[in-house]
N, C-alpha and C. Protein backbone atom coordinates (compact mmCIF):
# COMPACT_ATOMS: atom_id res chain seq x y z
N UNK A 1 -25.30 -51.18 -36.52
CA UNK A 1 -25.00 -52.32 -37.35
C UNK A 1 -25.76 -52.15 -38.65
N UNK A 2 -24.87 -52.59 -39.68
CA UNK A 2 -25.61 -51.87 -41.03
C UNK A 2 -26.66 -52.94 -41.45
N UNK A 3 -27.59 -53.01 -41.91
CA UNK A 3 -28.68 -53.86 -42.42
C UNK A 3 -28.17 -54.74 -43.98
N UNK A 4 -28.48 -55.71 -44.31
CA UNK A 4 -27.95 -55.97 -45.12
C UNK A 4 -28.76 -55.26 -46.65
N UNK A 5 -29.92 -54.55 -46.77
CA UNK A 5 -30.17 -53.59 -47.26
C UNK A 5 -29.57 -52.37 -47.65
N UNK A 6 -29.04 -51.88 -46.27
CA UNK A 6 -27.87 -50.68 -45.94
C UNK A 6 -26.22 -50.80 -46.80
N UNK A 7 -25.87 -52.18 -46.73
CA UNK A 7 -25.05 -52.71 -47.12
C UNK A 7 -25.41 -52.75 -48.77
N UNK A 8 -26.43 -53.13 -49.18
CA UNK A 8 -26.18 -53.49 -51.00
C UNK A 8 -26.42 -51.95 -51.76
N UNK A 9 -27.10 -50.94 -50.80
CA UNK A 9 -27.37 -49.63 -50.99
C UNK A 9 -25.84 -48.97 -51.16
N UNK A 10 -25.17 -48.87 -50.39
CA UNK A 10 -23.82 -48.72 -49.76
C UNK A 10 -22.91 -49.14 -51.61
N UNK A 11 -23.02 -50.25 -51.43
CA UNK A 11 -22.21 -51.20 -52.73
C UNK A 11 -22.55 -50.45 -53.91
N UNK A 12 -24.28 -50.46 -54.47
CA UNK A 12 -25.18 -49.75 -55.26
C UNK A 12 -24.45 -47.89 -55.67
N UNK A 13 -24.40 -47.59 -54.43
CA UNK A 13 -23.81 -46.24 -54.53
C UNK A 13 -21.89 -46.28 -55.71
N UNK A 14 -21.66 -47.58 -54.89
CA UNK A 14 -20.33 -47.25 -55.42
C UNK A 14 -20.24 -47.36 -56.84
N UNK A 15 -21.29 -47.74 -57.62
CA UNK A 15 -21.24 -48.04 -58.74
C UNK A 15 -20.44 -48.99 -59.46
N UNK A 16 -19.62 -48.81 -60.39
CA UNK A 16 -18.81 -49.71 -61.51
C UNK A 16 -17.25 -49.89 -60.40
N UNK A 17 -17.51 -49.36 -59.33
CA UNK A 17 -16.02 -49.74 -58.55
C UNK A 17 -16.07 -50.88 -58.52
N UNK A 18 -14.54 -51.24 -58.24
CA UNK A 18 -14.91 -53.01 -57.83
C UNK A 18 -14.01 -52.82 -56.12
N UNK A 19 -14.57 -53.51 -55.62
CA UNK A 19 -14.61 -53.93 -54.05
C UNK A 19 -14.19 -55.04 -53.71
N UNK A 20 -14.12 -55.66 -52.25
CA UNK A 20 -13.97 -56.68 -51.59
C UNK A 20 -14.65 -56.65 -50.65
N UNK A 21 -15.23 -57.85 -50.43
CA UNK A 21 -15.95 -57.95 -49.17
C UNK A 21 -16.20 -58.86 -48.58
N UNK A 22 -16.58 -59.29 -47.21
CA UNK A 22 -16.69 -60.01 -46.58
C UNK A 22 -18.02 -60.14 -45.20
N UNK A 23 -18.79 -60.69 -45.89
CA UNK A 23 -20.51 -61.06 -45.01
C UNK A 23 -20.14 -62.02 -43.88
N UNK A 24 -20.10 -61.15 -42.67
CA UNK A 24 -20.61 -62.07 -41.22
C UNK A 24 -21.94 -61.97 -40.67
N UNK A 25 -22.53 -62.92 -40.22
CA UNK A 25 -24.15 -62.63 -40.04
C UNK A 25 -24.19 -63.29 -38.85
N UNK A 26 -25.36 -62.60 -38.24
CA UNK A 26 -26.09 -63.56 -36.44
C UNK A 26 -25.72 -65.08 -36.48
N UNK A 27 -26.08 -65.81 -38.30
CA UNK A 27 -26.00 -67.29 -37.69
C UNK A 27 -24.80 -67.78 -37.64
N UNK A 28 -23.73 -66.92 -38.31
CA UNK A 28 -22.16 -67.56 -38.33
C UNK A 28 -21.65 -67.20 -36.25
N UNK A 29 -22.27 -66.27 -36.20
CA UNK A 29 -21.65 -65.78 -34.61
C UNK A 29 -22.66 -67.02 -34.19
N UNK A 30 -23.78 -67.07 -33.93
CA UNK A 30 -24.52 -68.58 -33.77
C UNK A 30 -23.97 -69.40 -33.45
N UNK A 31 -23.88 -70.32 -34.85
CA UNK A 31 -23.17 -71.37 -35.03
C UNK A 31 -21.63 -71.35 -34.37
N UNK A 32 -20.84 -70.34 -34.44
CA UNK A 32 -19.52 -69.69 -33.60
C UNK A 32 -19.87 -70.63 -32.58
N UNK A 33 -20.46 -69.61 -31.62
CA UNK A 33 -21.26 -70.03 -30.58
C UNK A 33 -21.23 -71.80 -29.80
N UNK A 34 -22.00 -71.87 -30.38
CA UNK A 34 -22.50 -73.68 -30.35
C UNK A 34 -21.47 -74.34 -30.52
N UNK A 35 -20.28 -74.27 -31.02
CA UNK A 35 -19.32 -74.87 -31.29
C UNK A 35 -18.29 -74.49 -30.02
N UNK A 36 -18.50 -73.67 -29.23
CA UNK A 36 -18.05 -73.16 -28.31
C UNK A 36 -18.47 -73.60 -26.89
N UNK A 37 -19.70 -74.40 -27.25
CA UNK A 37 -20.95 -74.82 -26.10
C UNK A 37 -21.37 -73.26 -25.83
N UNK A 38 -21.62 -72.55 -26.15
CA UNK A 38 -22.48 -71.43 -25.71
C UNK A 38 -23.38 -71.48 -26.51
N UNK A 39 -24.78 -71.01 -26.05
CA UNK A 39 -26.00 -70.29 -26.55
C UNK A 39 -26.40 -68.89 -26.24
N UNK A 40 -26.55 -68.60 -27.67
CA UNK A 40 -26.97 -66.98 -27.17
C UNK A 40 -27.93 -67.29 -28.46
N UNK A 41 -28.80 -65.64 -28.31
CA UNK A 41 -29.94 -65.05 -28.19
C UNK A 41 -29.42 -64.94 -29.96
N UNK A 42 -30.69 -64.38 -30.39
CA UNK A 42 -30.17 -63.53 -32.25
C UNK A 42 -30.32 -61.84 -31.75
N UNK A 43 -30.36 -61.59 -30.44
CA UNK A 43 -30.33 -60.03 -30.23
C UNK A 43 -28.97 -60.24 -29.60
N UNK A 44 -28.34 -60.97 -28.86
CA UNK A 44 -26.89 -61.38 -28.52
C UNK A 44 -25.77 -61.75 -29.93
N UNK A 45 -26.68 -62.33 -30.34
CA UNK A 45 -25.34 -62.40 -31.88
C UNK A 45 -25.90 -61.28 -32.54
N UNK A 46 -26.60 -60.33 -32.45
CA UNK A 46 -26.74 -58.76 -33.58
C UNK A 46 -25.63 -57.94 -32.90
N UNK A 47 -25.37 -58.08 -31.18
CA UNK A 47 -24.75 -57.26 -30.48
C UNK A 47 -22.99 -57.50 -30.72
N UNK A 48 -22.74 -59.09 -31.17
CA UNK A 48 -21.62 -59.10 -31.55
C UNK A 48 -21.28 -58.66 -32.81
N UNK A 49 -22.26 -58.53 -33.89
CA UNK A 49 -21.75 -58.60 -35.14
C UNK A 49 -21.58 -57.01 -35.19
N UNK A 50 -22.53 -55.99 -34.20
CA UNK A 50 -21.96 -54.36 -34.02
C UNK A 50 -20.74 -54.62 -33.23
N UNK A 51 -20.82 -54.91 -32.16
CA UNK A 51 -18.81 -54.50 -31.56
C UNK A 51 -18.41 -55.36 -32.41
N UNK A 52 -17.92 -56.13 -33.32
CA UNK A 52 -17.05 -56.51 -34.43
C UNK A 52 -16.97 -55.23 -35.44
N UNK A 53 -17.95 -54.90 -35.51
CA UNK A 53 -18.45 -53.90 -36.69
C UNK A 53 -17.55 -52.56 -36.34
N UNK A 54 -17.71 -52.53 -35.05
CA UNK A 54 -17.39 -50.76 -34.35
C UNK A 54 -15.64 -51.31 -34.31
N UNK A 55 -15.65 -52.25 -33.48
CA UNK A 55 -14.20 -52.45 -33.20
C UNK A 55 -12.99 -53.02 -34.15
N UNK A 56 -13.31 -53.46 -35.42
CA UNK A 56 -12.48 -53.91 -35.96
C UNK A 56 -11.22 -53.29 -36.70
N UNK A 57 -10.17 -53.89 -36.78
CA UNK A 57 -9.22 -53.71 -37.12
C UNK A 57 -8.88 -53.45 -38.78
N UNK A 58 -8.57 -52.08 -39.24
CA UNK A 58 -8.69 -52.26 -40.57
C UNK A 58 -7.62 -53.14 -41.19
N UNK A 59 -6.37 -53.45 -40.50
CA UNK A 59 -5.40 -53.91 -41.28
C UNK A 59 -5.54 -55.60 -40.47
N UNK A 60 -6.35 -56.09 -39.73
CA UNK A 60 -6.64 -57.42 -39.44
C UNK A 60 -7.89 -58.08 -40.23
N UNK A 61 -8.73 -56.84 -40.10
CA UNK A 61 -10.33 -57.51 -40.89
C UNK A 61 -11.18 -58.16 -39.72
N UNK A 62 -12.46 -58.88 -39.87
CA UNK A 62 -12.68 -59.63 -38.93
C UNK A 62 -12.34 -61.16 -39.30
N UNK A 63 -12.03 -61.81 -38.15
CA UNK A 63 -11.48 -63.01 -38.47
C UNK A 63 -12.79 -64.11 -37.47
N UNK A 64 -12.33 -65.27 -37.39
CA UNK A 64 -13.38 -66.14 -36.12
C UNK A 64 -12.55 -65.90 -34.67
N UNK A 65 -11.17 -64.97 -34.51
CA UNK A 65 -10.59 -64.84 -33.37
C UNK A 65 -11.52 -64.03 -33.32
N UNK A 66 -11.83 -62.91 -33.82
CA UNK A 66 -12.56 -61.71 -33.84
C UNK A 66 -13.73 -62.18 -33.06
N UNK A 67 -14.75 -62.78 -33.25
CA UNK A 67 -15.76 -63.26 -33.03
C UNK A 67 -15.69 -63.98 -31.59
N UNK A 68 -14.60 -65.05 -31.47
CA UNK A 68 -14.03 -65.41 -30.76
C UNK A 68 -14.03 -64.75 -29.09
N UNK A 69 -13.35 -63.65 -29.35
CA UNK A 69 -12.68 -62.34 -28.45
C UNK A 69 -14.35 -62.10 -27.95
N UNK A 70 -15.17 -61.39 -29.00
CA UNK A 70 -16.57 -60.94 -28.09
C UNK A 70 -16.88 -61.84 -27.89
N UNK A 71 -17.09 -63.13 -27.83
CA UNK A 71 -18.00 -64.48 -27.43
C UNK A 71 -17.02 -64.63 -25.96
N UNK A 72 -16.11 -64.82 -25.33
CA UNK A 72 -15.35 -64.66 -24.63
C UNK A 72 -15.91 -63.30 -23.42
N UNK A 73 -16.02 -62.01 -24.09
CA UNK A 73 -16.40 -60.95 -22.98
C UNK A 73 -17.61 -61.36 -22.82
N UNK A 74 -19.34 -62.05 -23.21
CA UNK A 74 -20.10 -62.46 -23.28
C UNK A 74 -20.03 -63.43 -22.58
N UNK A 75 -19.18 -64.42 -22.05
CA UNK A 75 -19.30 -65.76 -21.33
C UNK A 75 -18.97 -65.10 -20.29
N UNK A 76 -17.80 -64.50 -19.99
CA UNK A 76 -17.40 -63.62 -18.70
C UNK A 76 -18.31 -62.51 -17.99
N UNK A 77 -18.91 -62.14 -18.96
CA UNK A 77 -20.08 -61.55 -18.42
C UNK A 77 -21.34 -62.28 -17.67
N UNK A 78 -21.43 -63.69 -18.24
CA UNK A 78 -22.29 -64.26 -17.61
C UNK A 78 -22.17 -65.26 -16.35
N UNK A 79 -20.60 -64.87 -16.24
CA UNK A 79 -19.89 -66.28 -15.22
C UNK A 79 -20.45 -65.60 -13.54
């Protein structure tokens, strides 16, 4: 999972390109979360924001289904 350091380095490199982008972080999977009635850990939301990271879809993006989907294998895991 890239650091958000890793990330402005990353951007930094590209220079005068112009980009798009889109920041998901531990507290949005969090907050996800809680709204879900689940609680998890900030080493449990780092673990979603890598399988989002590894697994995502280039022509979907990540969405809150996205988030959704691993918060889901995470509850089932704990049932």
């Amino acid at each position: 999972m890239p650091t958000v350091q890793q990330a402005i380095g990353r951007l930094l490199r590209n220079g005068s390109q112009h980009v798009a982008v889109a920041i998901w972080c531990e507290d949005d999977v969090r907050e996800r979360a809680a709204e879900r009635g689940m609680t998890i850990s900030r080493e449990q939301a780092q673990g979603v924001i890598t399988n989002i990271d590894y697994r995502q879809d280039c022509e979907l993006g990540i969405t809150w289904t996205t988030i959704d989907c691993v918060l889901d294998e995470i509850a089932a895991e704990t049932e």
